[in-house]
PDB file of N, CA and C in Angstrom:
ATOM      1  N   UNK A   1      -4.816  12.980  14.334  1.00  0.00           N
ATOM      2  CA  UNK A   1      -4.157  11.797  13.822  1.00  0.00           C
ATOM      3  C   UNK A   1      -5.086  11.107  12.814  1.00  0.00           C
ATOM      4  N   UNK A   2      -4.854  10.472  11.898  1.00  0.00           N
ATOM      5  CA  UNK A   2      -5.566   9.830  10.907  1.00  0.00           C
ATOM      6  C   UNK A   2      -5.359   8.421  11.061  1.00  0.00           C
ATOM      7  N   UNK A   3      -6.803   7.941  11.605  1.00  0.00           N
ATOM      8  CA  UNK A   3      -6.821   6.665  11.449  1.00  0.00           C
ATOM      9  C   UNK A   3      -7.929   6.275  10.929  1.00  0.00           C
ATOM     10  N   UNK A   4      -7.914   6.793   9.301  1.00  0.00           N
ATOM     11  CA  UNK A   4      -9.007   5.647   8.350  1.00  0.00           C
ATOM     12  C   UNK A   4      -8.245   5.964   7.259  1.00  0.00           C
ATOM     13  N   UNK A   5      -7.948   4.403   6.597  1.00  0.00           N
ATOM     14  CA  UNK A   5      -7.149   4.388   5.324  1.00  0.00           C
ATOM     15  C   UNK A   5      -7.939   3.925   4.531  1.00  0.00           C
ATOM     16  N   UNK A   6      -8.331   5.314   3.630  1.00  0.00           N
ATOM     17  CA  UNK A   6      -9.325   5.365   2.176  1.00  0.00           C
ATOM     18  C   UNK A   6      -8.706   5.678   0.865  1.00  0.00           C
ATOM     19  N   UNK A   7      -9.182   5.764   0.030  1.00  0.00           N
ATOM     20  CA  UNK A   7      -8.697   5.660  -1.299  1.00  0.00           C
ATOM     21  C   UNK A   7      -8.263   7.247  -1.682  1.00  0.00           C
ATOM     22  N   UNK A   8      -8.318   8.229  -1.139  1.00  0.00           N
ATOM     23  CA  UNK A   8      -8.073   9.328  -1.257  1.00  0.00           C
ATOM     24  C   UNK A   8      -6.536   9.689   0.069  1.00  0.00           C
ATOM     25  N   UNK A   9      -6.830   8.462   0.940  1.00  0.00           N
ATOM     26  CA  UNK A   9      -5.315   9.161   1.374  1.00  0.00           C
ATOM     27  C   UNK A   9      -4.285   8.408   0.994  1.00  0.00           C
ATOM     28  N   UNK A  10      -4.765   7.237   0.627  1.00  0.00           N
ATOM     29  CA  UNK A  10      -3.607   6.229  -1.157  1.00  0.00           C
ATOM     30  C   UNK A  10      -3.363   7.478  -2.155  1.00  0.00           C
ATOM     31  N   UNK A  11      -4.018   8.159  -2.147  1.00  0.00           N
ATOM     32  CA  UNK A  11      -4.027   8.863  -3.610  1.00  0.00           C
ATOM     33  C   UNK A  11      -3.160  10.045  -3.282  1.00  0.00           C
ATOM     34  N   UNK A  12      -3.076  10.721  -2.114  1.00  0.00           N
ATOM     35  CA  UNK A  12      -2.128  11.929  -1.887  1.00  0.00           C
ATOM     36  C   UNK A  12      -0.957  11.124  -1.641  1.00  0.00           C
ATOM     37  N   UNK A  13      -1.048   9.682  -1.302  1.00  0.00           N
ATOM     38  CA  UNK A  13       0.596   9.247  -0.999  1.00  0.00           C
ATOM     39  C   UNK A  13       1.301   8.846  -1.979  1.00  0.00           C
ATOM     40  N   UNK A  14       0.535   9.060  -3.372  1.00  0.00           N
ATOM     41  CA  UNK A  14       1.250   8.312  -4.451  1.00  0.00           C
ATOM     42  C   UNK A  14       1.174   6.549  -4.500  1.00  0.00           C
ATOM     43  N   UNK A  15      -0.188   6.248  -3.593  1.00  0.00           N
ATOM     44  CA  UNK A  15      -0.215   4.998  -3.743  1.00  0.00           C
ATOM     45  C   UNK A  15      -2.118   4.292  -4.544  1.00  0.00           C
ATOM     46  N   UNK A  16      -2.090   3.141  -4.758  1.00  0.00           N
ATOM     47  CA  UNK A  16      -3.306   2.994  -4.964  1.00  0.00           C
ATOM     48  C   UNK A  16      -3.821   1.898  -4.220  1.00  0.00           C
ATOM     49  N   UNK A  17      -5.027   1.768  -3.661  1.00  0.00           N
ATOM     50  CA  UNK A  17      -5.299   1.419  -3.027  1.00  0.00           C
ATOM     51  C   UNK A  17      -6.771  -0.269  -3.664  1.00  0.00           C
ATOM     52  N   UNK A  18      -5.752  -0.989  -3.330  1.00  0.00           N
ATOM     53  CA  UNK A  18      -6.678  -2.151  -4.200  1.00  0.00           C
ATOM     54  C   UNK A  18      -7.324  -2.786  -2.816  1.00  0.00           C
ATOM     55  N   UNK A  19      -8.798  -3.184  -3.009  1.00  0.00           N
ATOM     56  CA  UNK A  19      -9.358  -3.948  -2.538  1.00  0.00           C
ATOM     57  C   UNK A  19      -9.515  -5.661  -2.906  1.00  0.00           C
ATOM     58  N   UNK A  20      -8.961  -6.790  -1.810  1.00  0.00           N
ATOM     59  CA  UNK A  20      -9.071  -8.171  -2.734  1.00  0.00           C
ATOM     60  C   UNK A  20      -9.892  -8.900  -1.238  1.00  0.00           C
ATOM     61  N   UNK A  21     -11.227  -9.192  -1.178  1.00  0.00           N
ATOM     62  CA  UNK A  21     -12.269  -9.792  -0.054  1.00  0.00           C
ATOM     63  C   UNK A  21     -11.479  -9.400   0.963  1.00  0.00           C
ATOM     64  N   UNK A  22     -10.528  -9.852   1.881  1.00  0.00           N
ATOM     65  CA  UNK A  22     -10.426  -9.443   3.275  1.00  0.00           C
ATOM     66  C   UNK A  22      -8.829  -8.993   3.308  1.00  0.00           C
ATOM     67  N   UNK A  23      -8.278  -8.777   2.459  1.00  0.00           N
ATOM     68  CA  UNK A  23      -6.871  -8.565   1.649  1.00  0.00           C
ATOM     69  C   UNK A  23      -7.014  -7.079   1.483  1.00  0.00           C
ATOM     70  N   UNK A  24      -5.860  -5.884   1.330  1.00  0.00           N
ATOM     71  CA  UNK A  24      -5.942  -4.830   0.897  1.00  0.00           C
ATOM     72  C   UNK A  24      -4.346  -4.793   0.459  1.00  0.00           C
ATOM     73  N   UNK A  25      -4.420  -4.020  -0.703  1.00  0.00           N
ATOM     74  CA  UNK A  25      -2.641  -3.725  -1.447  1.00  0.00           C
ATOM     75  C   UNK A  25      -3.076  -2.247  -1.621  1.00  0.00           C
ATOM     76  N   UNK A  26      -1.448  -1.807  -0.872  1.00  0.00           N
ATOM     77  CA  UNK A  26      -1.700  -0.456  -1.439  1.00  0.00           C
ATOM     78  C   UNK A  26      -0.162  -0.273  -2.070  1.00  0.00           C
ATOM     79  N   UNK A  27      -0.017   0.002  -3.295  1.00  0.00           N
ATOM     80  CA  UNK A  27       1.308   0.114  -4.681  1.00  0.00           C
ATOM     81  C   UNK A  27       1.061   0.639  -5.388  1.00  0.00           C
ATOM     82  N   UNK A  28       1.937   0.865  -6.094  1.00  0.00           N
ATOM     83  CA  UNK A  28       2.423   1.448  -7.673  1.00  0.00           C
ATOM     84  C   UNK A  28       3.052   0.418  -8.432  1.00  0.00           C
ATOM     85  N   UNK A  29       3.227   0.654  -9.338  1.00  0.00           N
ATOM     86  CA  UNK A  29       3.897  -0.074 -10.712  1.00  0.00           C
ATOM     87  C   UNK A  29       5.494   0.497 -10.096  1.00  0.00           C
ATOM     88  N   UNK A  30       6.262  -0.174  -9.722  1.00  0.00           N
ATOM     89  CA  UNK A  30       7.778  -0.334 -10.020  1.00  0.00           C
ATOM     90  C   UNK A  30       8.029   0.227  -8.304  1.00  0.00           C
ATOM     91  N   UNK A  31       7.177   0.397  -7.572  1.00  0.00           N
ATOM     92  CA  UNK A  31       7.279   0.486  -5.989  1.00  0.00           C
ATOM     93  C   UNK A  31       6.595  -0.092  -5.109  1.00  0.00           C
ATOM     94  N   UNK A  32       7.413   0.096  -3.841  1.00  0.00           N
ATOM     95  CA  UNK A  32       7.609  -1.001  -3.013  1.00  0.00           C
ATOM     96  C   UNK A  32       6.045  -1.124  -2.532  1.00  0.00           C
ATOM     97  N   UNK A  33       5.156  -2.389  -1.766  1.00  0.00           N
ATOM     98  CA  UNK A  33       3.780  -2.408  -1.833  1.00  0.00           C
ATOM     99  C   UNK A  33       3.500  -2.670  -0.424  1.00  0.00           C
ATOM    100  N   UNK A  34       2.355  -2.318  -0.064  1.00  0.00           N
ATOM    101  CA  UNK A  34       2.101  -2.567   1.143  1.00  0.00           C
ATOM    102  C   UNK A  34       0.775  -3.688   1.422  1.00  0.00           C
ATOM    103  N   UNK A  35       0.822  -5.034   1.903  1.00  0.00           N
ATOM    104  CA  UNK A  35      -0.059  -5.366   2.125  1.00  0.00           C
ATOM    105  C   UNK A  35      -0.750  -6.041   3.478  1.00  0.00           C
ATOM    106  N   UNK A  36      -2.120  -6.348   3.381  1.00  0.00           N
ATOM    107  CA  UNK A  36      -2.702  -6.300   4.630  1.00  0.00           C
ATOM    108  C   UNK A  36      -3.744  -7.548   4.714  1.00  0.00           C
ATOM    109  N   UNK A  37      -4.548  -7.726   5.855  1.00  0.00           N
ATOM    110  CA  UNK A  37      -5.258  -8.159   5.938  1.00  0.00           C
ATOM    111  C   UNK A  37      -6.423  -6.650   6.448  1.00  0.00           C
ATOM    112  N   UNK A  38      -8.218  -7.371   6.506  1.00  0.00           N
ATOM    113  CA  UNK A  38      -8.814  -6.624   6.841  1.00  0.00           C
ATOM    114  C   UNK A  38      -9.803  -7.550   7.499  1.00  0.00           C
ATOM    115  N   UNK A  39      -9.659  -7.381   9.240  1.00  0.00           N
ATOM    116  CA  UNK A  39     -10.359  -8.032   9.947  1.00  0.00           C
ATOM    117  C   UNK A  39     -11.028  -6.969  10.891  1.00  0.00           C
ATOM    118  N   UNK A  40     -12.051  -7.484  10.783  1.00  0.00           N
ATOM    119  CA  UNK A  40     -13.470  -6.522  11.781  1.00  0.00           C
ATOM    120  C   UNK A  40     -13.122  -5.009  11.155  1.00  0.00           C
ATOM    121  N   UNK A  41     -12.814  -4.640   9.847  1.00  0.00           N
ATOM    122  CA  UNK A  41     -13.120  -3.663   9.484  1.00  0.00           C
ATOM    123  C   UNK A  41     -11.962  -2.680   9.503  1.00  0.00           C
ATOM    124  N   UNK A  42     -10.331  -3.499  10.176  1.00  0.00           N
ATOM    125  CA  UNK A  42      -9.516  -2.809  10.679  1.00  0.00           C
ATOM    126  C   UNK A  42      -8.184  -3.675   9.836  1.00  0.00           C
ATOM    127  N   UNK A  43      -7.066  -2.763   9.528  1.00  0.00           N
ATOM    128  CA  UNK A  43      -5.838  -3.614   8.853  1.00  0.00           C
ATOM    129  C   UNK A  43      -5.016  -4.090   9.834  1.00  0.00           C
ATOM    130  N   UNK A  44      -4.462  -5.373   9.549  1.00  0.00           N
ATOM    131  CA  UNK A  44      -4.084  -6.331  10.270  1.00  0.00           C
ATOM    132  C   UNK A  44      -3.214  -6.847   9.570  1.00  0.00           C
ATOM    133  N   UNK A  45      -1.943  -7.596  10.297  1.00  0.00           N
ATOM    134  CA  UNK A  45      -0.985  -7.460  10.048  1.00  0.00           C
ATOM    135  C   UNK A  45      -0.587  -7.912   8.425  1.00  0.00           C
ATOM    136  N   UNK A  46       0.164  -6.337   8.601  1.00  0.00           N
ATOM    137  CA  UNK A  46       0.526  -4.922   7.742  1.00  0.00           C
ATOM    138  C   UNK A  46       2.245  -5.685   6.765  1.00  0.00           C
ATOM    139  N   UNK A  47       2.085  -5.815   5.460  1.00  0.00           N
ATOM    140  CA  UNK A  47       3.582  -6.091   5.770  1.00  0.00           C
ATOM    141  C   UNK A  47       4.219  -5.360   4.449  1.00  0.00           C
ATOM    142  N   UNK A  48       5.417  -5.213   3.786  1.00  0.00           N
ATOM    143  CA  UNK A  48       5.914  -4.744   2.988  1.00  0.00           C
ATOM    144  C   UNK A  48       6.802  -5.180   1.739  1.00  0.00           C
ATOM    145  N   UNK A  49       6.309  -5.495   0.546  1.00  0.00           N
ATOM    146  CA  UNK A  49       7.292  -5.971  -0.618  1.00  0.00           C
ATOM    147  C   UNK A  49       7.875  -5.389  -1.314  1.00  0.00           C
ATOM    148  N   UNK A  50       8.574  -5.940  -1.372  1.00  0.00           N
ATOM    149  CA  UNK A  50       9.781  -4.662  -3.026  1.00  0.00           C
ATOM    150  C   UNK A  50      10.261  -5.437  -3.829  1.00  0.00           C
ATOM    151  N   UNK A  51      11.047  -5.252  -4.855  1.00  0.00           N
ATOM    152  CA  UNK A  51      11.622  -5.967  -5.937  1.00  0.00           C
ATOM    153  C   UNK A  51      12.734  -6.653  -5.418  1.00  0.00           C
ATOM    154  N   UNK A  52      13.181  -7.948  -5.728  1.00  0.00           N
ATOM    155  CA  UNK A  52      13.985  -8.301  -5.100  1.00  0.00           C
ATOM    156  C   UNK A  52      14.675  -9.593  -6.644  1.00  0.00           C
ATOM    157  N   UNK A  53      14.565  -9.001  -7.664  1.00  0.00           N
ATOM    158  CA  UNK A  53      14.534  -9.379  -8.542  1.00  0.00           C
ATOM    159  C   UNK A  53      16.118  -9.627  -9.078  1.00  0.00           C
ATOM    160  N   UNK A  54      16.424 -10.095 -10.053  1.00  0.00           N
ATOM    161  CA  UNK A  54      18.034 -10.189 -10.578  1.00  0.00           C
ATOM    162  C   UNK A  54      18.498  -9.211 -10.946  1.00  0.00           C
ATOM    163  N   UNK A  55      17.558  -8.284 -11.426  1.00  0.00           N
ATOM    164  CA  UNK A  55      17.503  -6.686 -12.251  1.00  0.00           C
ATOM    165  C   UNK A  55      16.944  -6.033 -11.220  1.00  0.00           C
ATOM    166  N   UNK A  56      17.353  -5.966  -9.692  1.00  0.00           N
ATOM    167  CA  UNK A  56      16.986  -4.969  -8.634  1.00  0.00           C
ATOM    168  C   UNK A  56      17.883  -4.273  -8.515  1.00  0.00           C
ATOM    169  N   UNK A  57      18.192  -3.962  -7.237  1.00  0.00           N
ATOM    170  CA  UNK A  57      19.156  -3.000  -6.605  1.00  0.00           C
ATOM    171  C   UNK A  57      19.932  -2.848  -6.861  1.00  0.00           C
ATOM    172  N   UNK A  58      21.249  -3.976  -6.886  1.00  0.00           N
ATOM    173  CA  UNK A  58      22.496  -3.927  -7.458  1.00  0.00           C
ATOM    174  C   UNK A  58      22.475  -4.105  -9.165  1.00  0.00           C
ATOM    175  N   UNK A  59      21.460  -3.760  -9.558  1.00  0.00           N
ATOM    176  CA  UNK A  59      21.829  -3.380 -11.392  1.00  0.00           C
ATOM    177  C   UNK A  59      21.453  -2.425 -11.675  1.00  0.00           C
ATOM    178  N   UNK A  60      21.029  -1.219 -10.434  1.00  0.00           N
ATOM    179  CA  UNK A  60      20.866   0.065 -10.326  1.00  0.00           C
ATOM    180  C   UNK A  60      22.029   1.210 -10.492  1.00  0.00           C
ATOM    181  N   UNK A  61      21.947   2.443 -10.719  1.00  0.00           N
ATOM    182  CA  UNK A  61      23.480   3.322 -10.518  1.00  0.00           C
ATOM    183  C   UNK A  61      23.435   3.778  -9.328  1.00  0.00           C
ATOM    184  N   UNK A  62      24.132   3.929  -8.995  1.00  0.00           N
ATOM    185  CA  UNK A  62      24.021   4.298  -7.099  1.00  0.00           C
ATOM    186  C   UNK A  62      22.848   5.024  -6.447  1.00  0.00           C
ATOM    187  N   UNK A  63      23.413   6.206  -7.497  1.00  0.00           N
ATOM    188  CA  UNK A  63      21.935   7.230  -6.850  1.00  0.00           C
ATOM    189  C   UNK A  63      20.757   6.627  -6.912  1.00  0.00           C
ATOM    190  N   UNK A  64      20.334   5.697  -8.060  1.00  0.00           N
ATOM    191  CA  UNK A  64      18.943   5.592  -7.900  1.00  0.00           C
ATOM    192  C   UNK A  64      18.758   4.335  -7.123  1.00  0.00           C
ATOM    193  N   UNK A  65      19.689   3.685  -6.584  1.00  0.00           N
ATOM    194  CA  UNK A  65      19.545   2.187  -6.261  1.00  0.00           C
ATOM    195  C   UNK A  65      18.941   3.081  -4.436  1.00  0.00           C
ATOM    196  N   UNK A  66      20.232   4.074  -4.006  1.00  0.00           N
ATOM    197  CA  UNK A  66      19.874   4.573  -3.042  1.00  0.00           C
ATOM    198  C   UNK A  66      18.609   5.709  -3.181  1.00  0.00           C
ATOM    199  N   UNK A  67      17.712   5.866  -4.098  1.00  0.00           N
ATOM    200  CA  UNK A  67      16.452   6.731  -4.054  1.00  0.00           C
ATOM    201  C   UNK A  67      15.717   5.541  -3.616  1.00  0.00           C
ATOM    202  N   UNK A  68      15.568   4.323  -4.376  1.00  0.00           N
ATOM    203  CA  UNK A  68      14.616   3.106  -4.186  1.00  0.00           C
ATOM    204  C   UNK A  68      14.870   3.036  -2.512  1.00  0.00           C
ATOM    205  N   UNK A  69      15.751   2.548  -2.203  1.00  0.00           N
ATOM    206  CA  UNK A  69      16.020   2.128  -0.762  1.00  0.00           C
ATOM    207  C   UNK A  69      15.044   3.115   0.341  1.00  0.00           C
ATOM    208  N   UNK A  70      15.568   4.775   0.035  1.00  0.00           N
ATOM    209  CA  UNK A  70      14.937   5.501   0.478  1.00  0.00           C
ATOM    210  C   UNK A  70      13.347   5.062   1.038  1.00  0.00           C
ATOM    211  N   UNK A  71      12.525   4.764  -0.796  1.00  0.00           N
ATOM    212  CA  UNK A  71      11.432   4.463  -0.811  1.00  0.00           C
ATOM    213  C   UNK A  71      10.726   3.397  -0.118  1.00  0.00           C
ATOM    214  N   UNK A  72      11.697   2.367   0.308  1.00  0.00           N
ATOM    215  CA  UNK A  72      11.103   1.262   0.880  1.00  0.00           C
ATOM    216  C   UNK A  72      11.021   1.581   2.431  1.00  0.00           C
ATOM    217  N   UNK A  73      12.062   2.148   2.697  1.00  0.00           N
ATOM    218  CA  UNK A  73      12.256   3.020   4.170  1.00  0.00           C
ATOM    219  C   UNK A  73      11.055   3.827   4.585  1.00  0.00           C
ATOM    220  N   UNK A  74      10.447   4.347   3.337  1.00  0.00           N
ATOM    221  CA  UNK A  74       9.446   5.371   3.969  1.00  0.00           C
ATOM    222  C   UNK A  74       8.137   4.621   4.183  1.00  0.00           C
ATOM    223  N   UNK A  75       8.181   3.316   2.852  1.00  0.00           N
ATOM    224  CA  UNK A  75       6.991   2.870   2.875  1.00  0.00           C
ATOM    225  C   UNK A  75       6.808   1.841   3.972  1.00  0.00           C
ATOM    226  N   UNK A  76       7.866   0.974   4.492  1.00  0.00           N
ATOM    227  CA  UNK A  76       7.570   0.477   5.809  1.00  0.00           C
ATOM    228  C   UNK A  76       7.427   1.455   6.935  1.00  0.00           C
ATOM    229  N   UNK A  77       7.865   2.340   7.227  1.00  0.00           N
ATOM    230  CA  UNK A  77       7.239   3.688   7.943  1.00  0.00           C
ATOM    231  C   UNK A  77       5.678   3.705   8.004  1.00  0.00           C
ATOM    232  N   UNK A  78       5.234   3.936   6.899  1.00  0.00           N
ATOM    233  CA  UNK A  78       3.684   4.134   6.556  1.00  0.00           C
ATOM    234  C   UNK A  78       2.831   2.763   6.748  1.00  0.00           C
ATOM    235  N   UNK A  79       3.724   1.766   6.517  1.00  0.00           N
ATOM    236  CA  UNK A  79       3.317   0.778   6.898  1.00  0.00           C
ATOM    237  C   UNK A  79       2.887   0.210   8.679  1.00  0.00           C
ATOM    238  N   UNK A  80       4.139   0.857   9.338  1.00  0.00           N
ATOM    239  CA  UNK A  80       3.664   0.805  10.236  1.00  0.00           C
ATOM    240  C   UNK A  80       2.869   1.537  11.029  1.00  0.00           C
ATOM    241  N   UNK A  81       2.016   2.925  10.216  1.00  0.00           N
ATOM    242  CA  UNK A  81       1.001   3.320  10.008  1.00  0.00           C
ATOM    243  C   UNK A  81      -0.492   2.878  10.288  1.00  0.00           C
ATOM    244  N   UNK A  82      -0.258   2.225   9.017  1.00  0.00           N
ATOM    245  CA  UNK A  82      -1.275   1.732   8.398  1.00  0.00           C
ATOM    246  C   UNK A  82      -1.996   0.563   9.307  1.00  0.00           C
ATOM    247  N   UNK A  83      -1.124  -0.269  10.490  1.00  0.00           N
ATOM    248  CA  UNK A  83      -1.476  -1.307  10.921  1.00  0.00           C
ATOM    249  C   UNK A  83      -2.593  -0.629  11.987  1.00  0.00           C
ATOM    250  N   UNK A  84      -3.822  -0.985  12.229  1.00  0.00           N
ATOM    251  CA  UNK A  84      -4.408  -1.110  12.955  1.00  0.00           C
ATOM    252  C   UNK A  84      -5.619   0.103  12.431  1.00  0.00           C
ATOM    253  N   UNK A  85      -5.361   0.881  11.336  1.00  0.00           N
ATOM    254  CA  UNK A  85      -6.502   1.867  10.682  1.00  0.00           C
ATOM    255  C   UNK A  85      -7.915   1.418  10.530  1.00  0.00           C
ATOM    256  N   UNK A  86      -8.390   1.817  10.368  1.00  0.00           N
ATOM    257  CA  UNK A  86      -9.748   1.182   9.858  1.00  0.00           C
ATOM    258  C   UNK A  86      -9.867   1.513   7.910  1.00  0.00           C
ATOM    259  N   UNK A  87     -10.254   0.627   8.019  1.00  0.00           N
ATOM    260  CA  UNK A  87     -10.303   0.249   6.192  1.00  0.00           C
ATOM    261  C   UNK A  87     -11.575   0.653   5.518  1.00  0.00           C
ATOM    262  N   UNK A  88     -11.541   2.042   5.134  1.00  0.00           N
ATOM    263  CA  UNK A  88     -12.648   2.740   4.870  1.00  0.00           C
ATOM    264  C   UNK A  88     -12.917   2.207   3.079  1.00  0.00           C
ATOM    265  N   UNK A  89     -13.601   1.164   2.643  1.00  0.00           N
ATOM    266  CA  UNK A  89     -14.022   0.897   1.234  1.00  0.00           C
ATOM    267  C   UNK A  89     -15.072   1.962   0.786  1.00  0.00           C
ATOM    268  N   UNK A  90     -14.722   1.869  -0.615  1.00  0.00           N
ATOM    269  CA  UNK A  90     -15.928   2.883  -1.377  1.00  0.00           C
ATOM    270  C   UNK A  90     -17.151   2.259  -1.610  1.00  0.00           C
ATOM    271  N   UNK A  91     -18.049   3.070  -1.740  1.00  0.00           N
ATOM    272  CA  UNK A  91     -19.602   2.591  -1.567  1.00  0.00           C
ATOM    273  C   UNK A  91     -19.799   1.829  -3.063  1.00  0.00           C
ATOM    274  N   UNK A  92     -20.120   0.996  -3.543  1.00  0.00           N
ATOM    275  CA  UNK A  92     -20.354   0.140  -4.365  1.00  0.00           C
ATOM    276  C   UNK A  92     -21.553   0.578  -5.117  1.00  0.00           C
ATOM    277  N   UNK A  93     -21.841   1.085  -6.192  1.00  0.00           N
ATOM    278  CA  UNK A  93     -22.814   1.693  -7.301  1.00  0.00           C
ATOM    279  C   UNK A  93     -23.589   0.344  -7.271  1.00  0.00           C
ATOM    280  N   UNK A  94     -25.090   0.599  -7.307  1.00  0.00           N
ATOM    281  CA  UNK A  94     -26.178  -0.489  -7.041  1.00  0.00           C
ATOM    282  C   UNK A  94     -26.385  -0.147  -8.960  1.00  0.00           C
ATOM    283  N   UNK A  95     -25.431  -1.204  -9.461  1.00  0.00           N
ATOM    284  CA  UNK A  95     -26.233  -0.731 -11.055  1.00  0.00           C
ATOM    285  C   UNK A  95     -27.098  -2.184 -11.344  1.00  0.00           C
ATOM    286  N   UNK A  96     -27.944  -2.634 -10.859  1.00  0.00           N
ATOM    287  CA  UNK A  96     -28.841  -3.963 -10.968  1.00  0.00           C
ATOM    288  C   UNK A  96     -30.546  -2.297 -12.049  1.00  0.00           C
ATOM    289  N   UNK A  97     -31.012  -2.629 -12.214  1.00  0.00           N
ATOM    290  CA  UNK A  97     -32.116  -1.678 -13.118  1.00  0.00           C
ATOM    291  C   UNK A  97     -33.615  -1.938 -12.389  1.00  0.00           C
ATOM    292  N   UNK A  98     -33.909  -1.044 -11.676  1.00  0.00           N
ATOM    293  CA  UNK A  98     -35.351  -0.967 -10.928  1.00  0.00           C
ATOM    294  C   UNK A  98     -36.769  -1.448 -12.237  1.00  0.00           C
TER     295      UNK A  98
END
């Protein structure tokens, strides 16, 4: 079972994985987002946004209004995943000059 959410398993899901101090977003440009808190090193409660805009769903053509839907379906899925992982950050390049 996989429980550490790093920037490489954002990256096989088609998602990216932003770091903001104790905050984590994991999205795309024009899909649905997942965000978090990060307490003692672990994601905490986990929640899910989508477009909900005037130009959303219903100004979609069917099929794709129902592909989006799909997408939000899967990503609260993963979302409820994601709650309780440990929040593996990338190591931070020491560029200060010895």
């Amino acid at each position: 079972m996989i429980n550490e959410l790093t920037e490489e398993l954002a990256c096989a899901i088609g998602f990216e994985l932003i770091y903001r101090g104790d905050y984590f977003i994991l999205g795309g440009i024009g899909e649905p987002t997942i965000k978090g808190k990060i307490i003692d090193g672990v994601a905490k409660d986990v929640s899910v946004c989508y477009d909900t805009s005037p130009n959303g769903l219903d100004k979609l053509p069917p099929e794709a209004a129902m592909a989006y839907a799909h997408r939000i379906i899967s990503t609260a899925y993963f979302a409820k995943c994601v709650e309780g992982m440990r929040v593996i950050e990338p190591e931070k390049e020491d560029l200060s000059e010895d």
